[in-house]
C-alpha atoms as a PDB file:
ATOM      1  CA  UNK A   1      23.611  40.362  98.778  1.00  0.00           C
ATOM      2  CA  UNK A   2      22.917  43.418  96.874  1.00  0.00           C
ATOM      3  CA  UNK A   3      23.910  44.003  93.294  1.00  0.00           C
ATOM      4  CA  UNK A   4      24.946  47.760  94.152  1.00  0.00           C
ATOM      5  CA  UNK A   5      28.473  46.665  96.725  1.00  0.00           C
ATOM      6  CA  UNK A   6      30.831  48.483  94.233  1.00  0.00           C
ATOM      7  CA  UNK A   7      28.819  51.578  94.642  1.00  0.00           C
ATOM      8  CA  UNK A   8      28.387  51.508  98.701  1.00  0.00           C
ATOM      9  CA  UNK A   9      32.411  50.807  99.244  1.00  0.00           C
ATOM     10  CA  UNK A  10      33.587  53.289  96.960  1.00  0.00           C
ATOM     11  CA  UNK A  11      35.308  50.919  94.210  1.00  0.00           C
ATOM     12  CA  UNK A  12      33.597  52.127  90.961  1.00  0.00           C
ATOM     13  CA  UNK A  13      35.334  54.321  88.836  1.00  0.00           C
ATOM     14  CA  UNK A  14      33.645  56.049  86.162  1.00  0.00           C
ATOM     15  CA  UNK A  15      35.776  57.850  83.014  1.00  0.00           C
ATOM     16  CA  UNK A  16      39.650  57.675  81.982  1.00  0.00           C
ATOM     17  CA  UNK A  17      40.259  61.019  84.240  1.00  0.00           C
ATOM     18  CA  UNK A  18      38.615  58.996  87.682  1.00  0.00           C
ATOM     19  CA  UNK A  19      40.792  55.453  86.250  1.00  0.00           C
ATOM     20  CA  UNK A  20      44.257  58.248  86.320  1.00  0.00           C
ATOM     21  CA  UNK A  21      43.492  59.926  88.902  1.00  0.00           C
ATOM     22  CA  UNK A  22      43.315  56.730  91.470  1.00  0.00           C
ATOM     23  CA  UNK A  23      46.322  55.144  89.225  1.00  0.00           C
ATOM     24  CA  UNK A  24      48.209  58.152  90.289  1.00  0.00           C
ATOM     25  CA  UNK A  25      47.530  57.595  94.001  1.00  0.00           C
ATOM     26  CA  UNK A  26      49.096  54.205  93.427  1.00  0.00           C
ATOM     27  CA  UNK A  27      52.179  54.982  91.759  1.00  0.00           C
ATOM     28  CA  UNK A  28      55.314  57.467  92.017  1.00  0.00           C
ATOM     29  CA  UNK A  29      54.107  60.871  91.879  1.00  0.00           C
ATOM     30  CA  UNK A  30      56.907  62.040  89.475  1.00  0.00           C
ATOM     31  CA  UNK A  31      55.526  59.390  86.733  1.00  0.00           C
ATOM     32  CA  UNK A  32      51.961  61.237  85.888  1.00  0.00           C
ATOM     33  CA  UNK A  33      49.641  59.041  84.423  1.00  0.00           C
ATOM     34  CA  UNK A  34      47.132  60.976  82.114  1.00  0.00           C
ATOM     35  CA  UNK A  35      43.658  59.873  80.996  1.00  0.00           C
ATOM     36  CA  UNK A  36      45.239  59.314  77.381  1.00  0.00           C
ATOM     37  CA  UNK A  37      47.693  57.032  78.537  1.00  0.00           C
ATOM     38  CA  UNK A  38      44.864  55.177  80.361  1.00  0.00           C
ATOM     39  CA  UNK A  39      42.955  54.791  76.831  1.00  0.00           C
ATOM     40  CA  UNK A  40      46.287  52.902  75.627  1.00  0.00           C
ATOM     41  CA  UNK A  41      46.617  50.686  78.725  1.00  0.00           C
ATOM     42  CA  UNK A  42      43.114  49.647  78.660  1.00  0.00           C
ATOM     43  CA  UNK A  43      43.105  49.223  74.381  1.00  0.00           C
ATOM     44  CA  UNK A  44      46.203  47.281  75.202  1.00  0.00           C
ATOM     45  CA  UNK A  45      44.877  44.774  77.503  1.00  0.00           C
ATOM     46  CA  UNK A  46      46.768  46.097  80.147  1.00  0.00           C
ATOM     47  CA  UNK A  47      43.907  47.025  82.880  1.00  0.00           C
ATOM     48  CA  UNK A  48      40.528  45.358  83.973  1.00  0.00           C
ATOM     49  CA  UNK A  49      38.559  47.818  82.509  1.00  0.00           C
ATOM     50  CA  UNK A  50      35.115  48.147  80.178  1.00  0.00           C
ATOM     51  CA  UNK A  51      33.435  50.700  77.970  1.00  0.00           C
ATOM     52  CA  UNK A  52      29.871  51.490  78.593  1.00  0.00           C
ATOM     53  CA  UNK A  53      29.486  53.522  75.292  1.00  0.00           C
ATOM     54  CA  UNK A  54      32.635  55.753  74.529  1.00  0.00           C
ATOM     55  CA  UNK A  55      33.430  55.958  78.968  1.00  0.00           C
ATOM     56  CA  UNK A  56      35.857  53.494  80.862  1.00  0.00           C
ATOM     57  CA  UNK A  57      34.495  52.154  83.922  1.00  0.00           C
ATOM     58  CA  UNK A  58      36.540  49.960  86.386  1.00  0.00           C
ATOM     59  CA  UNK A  59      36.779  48.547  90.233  1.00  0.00           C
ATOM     60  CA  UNK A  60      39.794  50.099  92.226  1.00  0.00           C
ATOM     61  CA  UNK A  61      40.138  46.476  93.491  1.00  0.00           C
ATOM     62  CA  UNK A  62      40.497  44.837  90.250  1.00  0.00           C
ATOM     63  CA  UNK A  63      42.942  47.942  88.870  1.00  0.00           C
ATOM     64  CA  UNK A  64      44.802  47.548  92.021  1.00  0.00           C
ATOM     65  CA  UNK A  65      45.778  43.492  91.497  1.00  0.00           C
ATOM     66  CA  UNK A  66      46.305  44.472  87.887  1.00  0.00           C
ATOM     67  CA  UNK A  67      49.222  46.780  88.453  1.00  0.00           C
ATOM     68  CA  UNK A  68      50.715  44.885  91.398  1.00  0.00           C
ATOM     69  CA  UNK A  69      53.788  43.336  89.688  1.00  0.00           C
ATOM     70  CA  UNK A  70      55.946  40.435  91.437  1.00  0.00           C
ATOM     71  CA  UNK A  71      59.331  41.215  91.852  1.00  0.00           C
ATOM     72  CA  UNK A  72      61.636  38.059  91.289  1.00  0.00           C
ATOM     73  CA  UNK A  73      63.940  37.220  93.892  1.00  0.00           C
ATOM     74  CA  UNK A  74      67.510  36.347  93.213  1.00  0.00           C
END
């Protein structure tokens, strides 16, 4: 298996403004997700992602099962 998959299907994403931009695909259009807010959810814990120097880079697959959130039933 190569070492490259994430680049031949697409998944990596490279700086806070590729990270928003693909969060905003996932999410309500009317709640805008900007690269700054990205910096706080990822110095927060809050998404799967790592710095290579001062840039984010992440999988869409990993950022995906990050923000899916179960809903309780009652």
């Amino acid at each position: 298996m190569s070492t490259e998959w994430w680049s031949a299907d697409g998944d990596l994403l490279l700086g806070a403004e590729a990270i928003a931009a693909y969060v905003n695909q996932l999410t309500d259009p009317d709640s805008r997700v900007t690269p700054a807010i990205i910096y706080g959810w990822v110095e927060r814990g809050h998404l799967p992602v790592k710095r290579i120097g001062a840039r984010l880079i992440g999988s869409k697959a990993a950022i995906r099962r990050a923000l899916m959130v179960e809903i309780p039933r009652r």
